[in-house]
C-alpha atoms as a PDB file:
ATOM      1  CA  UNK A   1     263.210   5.264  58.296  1.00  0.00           C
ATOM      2  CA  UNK A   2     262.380   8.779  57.438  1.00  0.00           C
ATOM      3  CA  UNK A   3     258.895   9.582  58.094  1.00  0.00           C
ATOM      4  CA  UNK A   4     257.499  11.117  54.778  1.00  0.00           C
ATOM      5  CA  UNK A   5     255.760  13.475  56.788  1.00  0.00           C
ATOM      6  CA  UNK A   6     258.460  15.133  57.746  1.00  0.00           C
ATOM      7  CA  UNK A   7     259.529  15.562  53.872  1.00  0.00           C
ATOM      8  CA  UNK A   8     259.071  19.161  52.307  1.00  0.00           C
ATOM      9  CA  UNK A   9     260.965  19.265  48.962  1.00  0.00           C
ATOM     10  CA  UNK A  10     261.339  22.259  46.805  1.00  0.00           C
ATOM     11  CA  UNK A  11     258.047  21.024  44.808  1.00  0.00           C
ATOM     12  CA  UNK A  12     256.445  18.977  47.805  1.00  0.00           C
ATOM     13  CA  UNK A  13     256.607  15.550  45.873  1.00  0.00           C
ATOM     14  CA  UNK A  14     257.776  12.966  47.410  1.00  0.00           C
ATOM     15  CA  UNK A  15     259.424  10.407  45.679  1.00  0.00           C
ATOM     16  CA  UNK A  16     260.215   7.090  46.669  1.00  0.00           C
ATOM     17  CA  UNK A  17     262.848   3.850  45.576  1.00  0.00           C
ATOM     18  CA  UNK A  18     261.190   0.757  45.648  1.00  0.00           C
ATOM     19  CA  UNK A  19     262.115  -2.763  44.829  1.00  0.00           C
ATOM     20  CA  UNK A  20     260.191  -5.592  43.568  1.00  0.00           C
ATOM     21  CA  UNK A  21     260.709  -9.355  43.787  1.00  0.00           C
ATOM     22  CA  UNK A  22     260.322 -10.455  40.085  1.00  0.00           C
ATOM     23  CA  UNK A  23     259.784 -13.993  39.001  1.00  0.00           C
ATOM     24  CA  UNK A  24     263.011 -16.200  39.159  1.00  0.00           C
ATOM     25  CA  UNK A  25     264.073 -13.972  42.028  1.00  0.00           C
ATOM     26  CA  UNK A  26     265.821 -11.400  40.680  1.00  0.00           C
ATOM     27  CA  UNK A  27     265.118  -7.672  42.292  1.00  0.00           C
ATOM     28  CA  UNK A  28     264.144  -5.014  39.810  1.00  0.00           C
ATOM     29  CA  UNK A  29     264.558  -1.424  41.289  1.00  0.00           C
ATOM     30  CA  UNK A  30     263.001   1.926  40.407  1.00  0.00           C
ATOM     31  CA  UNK A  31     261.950   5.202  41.423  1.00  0.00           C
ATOM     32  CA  UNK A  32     258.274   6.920  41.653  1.00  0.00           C
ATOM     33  CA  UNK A  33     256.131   9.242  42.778  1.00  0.00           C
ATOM     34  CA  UNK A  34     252.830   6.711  43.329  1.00  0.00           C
ATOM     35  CA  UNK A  35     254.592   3.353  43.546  1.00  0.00           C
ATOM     36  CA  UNK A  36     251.280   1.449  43.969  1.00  0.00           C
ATOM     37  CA  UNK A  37     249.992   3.239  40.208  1.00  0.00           C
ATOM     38  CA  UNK A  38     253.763   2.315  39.225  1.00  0.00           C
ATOM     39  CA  UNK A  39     254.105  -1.121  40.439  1.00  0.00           C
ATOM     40  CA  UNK A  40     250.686  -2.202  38.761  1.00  0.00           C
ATOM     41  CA  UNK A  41     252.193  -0.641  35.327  1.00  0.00           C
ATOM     42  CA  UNK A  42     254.831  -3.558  36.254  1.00  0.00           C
ATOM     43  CA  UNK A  43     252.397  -6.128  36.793  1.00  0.00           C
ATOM     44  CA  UNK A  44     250.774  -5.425  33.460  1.00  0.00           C
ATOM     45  CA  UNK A  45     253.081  -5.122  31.332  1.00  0.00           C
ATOM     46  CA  UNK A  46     253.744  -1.618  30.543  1.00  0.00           C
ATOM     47  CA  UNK A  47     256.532  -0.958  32.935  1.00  0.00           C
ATOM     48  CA  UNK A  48     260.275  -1.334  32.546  1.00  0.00           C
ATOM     49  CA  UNK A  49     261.807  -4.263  29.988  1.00  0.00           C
ATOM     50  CA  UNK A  50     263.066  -6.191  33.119  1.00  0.00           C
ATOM     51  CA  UNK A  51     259.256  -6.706  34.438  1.00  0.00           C
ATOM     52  CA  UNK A  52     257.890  -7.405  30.982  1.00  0.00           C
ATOM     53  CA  UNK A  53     260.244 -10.451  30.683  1.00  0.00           C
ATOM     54  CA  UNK A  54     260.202 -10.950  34.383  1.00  0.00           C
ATOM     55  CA  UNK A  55     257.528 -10.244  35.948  1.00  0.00           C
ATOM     56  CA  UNK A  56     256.415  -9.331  39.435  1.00  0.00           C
ATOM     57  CA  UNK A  57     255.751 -11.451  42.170  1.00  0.00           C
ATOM     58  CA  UNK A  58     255.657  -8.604  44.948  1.00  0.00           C
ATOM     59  CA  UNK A  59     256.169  -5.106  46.254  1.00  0.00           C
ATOM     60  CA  UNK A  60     259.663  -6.270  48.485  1.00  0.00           C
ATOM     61  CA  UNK A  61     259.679  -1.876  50.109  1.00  0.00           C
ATOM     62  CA  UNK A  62     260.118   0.950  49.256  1.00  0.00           C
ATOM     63  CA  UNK A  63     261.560   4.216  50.969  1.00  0.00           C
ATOM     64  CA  UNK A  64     260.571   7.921  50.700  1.00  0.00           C
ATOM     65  CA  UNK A  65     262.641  11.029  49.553  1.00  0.00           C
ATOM     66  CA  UNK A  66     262.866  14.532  48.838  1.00  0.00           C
ATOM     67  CA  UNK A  67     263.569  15.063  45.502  1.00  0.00           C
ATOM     68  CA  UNK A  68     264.046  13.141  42.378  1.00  0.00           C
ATOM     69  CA  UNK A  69     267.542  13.788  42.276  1.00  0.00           C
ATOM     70  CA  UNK A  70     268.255  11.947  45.740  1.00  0.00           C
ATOM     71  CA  UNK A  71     265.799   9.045  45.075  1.00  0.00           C
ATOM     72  CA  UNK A  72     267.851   8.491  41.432  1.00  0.00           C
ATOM     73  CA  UNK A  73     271.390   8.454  43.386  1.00  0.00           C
ATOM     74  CA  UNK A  74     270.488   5.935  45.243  1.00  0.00           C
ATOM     75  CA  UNK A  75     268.843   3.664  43.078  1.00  0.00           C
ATOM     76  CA  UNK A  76     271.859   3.968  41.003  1.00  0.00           C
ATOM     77  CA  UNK A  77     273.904   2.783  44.040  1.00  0.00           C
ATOM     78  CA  UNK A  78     271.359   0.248  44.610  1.00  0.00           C
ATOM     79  CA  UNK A  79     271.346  -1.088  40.858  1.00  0.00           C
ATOM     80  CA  UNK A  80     275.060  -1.740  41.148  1.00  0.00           C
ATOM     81  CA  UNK A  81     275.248  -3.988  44.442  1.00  0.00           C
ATOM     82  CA  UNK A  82     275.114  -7.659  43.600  1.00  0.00           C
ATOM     83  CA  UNK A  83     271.846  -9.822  43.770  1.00  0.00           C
ATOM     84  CA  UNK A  84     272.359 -10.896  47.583  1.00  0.00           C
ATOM     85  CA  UNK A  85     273.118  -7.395  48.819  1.00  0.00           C
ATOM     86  CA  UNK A  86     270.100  -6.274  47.646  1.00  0.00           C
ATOM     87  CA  UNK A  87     267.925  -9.476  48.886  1.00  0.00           C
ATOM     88  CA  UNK A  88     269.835  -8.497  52.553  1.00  0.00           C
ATOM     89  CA  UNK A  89     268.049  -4.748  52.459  1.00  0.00           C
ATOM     90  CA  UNK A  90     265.035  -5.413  51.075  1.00  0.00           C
ATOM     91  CA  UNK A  91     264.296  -8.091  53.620  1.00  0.00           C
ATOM     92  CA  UNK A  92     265.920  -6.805  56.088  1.00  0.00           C
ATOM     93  CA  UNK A  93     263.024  -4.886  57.935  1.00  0.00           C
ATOM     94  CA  UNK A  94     264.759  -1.563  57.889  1.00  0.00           C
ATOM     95  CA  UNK A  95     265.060  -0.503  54.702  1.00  0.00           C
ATOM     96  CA  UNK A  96     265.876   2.980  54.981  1.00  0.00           C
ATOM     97  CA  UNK A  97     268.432   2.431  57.386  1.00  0.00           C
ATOM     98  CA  UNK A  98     269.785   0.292  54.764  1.00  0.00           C
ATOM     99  CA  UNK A  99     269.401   2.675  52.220  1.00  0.00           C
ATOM    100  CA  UNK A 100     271.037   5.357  54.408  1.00  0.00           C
ATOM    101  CA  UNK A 101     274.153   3.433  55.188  1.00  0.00           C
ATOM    102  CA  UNK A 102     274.826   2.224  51.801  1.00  0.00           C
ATOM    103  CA  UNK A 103     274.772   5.408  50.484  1.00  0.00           C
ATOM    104  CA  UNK A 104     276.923   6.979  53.042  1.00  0.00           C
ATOM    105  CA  UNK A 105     279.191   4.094  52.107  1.00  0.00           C
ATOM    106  CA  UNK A 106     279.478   5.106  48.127  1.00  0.00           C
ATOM    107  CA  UNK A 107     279.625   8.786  49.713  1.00  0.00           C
ATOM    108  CA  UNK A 108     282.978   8.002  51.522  1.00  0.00           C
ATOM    109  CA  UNK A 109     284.970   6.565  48.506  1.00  0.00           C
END
């Protein structure tokens, strides 16, 4: 997993793809800069659609990255896979490894 230490975008903000368990067990995914201050916009109600109809259960991981561009690729890569992909990753105890490998993957095509 990268170490968001070692992260120095062009602005210095780090952003990060995150995932959520959501009630009925589907997987909502999403990109932020402070994905605690996010994820309890979730939990109130004043995050995406998805969480306002179904809403959180937990914080599943989330992974650091540069830029906002990179952290939107992949959670556009990760928005497409199906339900149990996504479950495999997020539990899988190395996310960004995960991450990493499915978007070299989609890179390849």
């Amino acid at each position: 997993m990268t170490d968001p230490a070692d992260i120095d975008g062009a602005s210095g903000t780090i952003w990060w793809l995150y995932m959520i368990e959501c009630r009925g067990g589907g997987i909502y995914t999403g990109i932020a800069i402070d994905v605690d201050l996010r994820y309890e916009k979730h939990a109130s109600g004043r995050g995406a659609r998805y969480t306002r109809i179904n809403p959180p259960v937990r914080l599943l991981c989330r992974h650091p990255f540069s830029d906002r561009q990179s952290a939107a690729r992949a959670e556009y890569v990760i928005k497409r896979l199906s339900s149990e992909r996504k479950w495999a990753m997020a539990t899988s105890g190395s996310f960004g490894e995960a991450v990493a490998a499915t978007m070299a993957r989609r890179q390849s095509r």
